[in-house]
Protein backbone atom coordinates (compact mmCIF):
# COMPACT_ATOMS: atom_id res chain seq x y z
CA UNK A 1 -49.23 -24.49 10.96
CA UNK A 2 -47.25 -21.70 10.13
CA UNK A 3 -43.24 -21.30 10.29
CA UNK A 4 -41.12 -18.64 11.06
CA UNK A 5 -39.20 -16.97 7.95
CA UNK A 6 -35.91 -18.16 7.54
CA UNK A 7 -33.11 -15.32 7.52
CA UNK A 8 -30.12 -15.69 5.15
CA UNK A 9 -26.60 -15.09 6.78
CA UNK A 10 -23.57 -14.24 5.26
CA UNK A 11 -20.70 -16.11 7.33
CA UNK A 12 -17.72 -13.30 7.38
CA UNK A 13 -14.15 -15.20 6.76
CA UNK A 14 -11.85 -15.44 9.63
CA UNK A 15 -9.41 -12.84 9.92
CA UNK A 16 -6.36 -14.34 9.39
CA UNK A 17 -3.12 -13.41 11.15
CA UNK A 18 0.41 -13.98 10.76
CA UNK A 19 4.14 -12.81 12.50
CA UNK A 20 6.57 -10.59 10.20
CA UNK A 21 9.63 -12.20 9.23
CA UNK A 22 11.75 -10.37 11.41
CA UNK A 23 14.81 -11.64 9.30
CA UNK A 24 13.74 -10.03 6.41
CA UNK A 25 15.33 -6.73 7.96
CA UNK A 26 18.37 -8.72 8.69
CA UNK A 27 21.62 -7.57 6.68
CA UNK A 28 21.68 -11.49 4.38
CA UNK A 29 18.14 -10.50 3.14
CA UNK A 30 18.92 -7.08 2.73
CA UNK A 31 21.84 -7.87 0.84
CA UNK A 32 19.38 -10.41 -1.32
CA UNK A 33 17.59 -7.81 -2.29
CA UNK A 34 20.23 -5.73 -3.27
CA UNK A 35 21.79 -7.64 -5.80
CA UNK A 36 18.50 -9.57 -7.10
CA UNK A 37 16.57 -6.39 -7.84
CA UNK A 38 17.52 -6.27 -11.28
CA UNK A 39 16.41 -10.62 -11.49
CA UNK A 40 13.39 -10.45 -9.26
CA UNK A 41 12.05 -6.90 -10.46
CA UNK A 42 13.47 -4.75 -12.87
CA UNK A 43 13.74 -7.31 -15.73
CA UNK A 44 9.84 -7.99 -15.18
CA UNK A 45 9.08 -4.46 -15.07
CA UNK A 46 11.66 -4.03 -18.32
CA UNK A 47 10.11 -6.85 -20.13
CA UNK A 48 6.31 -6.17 -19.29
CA UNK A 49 6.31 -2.23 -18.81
CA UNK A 50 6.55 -1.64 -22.25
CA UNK A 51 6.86 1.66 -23.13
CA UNK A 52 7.50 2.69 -19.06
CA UNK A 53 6.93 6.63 -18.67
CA UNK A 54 7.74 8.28 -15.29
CA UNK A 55 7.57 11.78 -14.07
CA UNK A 56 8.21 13.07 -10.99
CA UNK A 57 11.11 11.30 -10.07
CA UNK A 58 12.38 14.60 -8.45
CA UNK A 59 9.82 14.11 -5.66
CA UNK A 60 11.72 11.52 -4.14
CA UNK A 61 14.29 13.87 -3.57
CA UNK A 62 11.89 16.11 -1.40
CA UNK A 63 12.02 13.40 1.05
CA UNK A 64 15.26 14.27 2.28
CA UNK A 65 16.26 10.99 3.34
CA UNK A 66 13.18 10.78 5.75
CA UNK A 67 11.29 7.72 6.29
CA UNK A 68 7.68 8.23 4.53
CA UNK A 69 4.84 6.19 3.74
CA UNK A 70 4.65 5.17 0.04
CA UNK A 71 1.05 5.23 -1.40
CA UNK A 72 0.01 4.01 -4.51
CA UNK A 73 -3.36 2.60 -6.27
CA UNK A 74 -4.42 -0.51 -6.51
CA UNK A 75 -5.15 -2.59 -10.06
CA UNK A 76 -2.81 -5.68 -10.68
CA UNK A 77 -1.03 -7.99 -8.44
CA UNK A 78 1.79 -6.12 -11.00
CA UNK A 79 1.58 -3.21 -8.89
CA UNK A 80 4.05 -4.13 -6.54
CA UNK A 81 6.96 -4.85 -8.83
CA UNK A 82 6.44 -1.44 -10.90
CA UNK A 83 5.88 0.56 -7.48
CA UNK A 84 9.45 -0.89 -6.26
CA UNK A 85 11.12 -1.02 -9.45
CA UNK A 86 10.83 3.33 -9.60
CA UNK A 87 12.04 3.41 -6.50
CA UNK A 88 15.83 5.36 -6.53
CA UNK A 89 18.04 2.50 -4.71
CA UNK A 90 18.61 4.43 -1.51
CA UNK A 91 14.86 4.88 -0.73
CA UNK A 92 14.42 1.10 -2.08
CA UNK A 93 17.03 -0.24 -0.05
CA UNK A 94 15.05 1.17 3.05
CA UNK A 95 11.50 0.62 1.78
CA UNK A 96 8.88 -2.81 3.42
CA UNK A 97 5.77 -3.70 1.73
CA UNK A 98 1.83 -3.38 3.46
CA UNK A 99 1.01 -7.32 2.20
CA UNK A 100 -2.61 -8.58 3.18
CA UNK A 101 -2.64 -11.35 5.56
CA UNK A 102 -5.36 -13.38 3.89
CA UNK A 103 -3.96 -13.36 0.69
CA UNK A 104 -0.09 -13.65 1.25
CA UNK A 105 0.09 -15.12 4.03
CA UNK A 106 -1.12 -18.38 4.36
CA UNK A 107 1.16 -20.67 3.10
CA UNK A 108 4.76 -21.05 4.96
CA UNK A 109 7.18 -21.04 2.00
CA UNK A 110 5.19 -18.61 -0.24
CA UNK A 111 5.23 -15.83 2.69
CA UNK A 112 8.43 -16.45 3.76
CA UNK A 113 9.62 -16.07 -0.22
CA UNK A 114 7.31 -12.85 -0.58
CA UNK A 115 8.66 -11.49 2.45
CA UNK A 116 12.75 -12.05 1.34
CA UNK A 117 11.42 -11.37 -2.29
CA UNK A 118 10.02 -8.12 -1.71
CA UNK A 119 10.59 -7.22 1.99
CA UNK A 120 6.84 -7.62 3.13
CA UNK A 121 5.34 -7.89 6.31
CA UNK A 122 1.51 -9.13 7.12
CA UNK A 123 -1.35 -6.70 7.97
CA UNK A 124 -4.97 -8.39 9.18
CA UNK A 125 -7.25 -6.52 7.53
CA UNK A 126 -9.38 -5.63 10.14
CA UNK A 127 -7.62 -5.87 12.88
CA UNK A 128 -8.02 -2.48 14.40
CA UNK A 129 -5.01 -0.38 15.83
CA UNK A 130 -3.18 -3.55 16.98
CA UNK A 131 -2.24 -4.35 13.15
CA UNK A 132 -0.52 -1.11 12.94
CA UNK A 133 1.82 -2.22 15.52
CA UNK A 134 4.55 -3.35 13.45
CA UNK A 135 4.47 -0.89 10.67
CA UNK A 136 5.16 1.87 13.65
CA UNK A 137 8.05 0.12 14.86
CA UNK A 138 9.35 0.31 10.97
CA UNK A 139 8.69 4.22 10.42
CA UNK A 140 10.21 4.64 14.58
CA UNK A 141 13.37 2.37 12.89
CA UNK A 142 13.86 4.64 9.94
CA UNK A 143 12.14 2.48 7.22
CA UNK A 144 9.38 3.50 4.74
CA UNK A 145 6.29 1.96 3.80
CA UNK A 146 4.80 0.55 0.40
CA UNK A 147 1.13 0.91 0.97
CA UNK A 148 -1.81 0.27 -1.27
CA UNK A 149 -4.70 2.48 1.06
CA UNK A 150 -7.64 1.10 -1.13
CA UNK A 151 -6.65 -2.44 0.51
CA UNK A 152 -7.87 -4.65 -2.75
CA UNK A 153 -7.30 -4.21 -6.89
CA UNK A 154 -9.76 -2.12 -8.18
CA UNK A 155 -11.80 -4.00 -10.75
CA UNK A 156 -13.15 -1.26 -13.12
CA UNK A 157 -9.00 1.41 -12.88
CA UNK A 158 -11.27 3.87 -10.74
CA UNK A 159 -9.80 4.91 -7.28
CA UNK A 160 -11.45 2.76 -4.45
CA UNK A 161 -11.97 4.36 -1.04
CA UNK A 162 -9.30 4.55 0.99
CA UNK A 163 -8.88 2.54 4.65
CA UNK A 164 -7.67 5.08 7.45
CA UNK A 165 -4.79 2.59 8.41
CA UNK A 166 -1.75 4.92 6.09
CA UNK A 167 -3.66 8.28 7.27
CA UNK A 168 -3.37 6.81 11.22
CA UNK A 169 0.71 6.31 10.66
CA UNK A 170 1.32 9.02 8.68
CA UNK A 171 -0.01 11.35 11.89
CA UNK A 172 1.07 9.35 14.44
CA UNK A 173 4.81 9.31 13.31
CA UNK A 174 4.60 12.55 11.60
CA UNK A 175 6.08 11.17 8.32
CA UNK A 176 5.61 12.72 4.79
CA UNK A 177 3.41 11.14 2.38
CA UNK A 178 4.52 10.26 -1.01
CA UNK A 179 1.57 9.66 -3.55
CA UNK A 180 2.09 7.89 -6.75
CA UNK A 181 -0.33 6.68 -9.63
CA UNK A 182 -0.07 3.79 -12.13
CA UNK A 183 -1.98 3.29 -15.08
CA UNK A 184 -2.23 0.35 -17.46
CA UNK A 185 -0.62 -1.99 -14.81
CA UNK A 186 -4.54 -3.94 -15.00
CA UNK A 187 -3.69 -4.43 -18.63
CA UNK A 188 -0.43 -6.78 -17.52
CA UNK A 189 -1.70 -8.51 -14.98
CA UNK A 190 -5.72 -8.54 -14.73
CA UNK A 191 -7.29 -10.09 -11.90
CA UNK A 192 -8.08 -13.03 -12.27
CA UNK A 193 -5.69 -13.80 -14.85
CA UNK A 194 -2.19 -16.18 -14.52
CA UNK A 195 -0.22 -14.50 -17.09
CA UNK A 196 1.80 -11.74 -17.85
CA UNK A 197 1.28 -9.64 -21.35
CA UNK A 198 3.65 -6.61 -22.21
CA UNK A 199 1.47 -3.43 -21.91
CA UNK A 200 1.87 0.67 -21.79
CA UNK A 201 2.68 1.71 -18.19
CA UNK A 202 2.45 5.33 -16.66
CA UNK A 203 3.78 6.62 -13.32
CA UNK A 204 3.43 9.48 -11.74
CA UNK A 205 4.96 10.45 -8.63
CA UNK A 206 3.35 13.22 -6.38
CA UNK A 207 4.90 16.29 -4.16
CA UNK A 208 5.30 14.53 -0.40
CA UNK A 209 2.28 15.48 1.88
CA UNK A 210 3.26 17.50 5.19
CA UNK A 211 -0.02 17.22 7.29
CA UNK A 212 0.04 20.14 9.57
CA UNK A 213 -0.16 19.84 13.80
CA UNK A 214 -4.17 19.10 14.68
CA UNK A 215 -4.79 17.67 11.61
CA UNK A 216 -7.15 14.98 11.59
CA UNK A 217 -7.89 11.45 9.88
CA UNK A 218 -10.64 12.26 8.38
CA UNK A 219 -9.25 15.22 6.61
CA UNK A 220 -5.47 13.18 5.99
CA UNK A 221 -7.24 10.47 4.66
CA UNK A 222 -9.03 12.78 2.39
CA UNK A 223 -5.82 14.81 1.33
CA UNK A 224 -4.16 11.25 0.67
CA UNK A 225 -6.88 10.33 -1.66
CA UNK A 226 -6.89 13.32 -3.63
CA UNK A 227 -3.40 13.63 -4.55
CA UNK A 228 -3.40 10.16 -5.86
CA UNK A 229 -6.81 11.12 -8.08
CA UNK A 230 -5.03 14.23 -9.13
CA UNK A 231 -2.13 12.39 -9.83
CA UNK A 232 -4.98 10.01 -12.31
CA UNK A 233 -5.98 13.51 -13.74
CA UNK A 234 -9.59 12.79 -11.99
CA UNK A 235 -11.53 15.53 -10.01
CA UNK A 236 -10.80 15.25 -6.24
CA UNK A 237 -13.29 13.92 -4.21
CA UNK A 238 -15.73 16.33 -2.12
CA UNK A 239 -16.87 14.95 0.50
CA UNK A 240 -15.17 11.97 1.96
CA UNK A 241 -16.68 8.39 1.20
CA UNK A 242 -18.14 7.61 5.09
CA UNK A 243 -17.04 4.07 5.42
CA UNK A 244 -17.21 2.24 8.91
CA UNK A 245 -13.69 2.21 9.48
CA UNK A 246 -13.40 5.77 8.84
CA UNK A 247 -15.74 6.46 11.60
CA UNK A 248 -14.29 4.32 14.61
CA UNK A 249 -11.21 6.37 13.23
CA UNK A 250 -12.99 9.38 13.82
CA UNK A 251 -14.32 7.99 17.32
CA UNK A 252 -10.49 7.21 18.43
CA UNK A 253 -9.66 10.84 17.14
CA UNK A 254 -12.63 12.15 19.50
CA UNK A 255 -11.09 9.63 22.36
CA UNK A 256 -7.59 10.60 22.46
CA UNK A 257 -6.54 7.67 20.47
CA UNK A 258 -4.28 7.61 17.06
C-alpha cells in the first residue's frame, strides 16, 4: 500500500484592515500635535539621537509649500520619531504617516493613540489600488505623506526593495518626492528589542524628485530607490529588483490604470 506524498503549506496571514481616524485631521488633534511635539517627539529624538547630524535641510524649501510624499528607509520602529522630528513645523504641521495595518492597527486604543500621536492612517499591505484610496484623498487635500517604500525594518541597514504603492501616488497626483536617509536609528531601537539606548544618528535629506509626463512606475520606483541609496552613499541599483507587485504595477500601467 502506498500513500500519496504529503505537501507542506504555508497558511498566508489575513490581511488585516482598518478605517483612518478621520478626526485625526480635525483642528483639536491638530492642535495636539502642535503643542506636544516637543513631549511626544523631539525630547526622544533629543535624548536618544545623540550626536543628531542633518544636512539638507534646504531641500525642504524646494518644496514650495507643495504637498509631497516623504520617503525614508526603514531600520527601527525609531524611524518615525527622527523622520518627523526634522521636519520644519510648517511641512510637519501638514504631514500623515503610511502605518501598516497589521502591525498598528489592531488594537482600539493603541491605533487610535498612534493615529492622534503621530497623525497616522492604516494601509493593508496588500491590498491592491483600493489601499491607496485614502492617501489620494490626503495629497488631493493638500497634505503630505510619511512613507517608508521598503514596507518592513530592514534587518541587516541595507536598502530593501521598494513596494510600487509611493511611486503609484507620486504619478497619479503629480507630487514631488522628497528622499531622506537615516543611519544608526537600528542602533536605538533594534528590532526586536523593548528599549531605547542613546546612539549616533545621521540624516540626510535629498533634492525633491519631479517625474516627468509619461513616466512610468517601473522607472519612478527605480528613481525613488536610488536617491535614497545615494543619499546612504551606496551605488544605485541597475536593474530594478522584479518583485510581483512591481509587475501587476506594470500590468495596470499597460491597462490604463494608475
Amino acid at each position: 500500500m502506498t500513500t500519496a506524498p504529503t505537501t507542506k503549506t504555508t497558511e498566508v496571514p489575513p490581511r488585516v484592515y482598518a478605517e483612518p481616524h478621520r478626526w485625526a485631521l480635525r483642528f483639536w488633534s491638530r492642535a495636539f500635535r502642535r503643542f506636544g511635539r516637543w513631549l511626544f517627539i523631539t525630547r526622544h529624538v533629543k535624548r536618544f539621537c545623540r550626536p543628531l547630524s542633518l544636512e539638507g535641510l534646504e531641500n525642504f524649501e524646494r518644496l514650495q509649500g507643495r504637498p509631497a510624499i516623504i520617503i525614508a528607509n526603514h531600520t527601527s520602529h525609531f524611524d518615525t520619531a527622527i523622520a518627523l522630528g526634522v521636519l520644519p513645523g510648517r511641512v510637519y504641521s501638514r504631514t500623515a504617516v503610511v502605518a501598516a495595518a497589521d502591525r498598528f492597527y489592531t488594537r482600539r486604543l493603541k491605533s487610535a493613540w498612534y493615529s492622534l500621536r503621530y497623525n497616522a492612517f492604516p494601509i493593508t499591505r496588500g491590498g491592491g489600488r483600493a489601499a491607496l484610496s485614502y492617501s489620494e484623498w490626503l495629497l488631493e487635500n493638500g497634505w503630505s505623506l510619511l512613507i517608508f517604500p521598503e514596507g518592513t525594518r530592514s534587518k541587516t541597514g541595507d536598502l530593501l526593495p521598494f513596494h510600487p504603492g509611493p511611486a503609484i501616488l507620486a504619478l497619479g497626483q503629480r507630487v514631488p518626492v522628497l528622499p531622506i536617509y537615516m543611519e544608526g536609528a537600528s542602533n536605538i531601537l533594534p528590532p526586536k528589542t523593548r528599549h531605547s539606548r542613546p546612539a549616533a544618528v545621521k540624516v540626510r535629506i535629498g533634492e525633491p524628485i519631479e517625474f516627468a509626463d509619461g513616466t512610468s512606475i517601473p522607472d519612478a520606483n527605480r528613481q525613488m530607490e536610488n536617491a535614497v541609496r545615494a543619499l546612504s552613499g551606496k551605488r544605485s541599483i541597475e536593474p530594478l529588483v522584479n518583485t510581483i507587485e512591481m509587475a501587476l504595477a506594470e500590468d495596470r500601467e499597460r491597462a490604463g490604470v494608475r
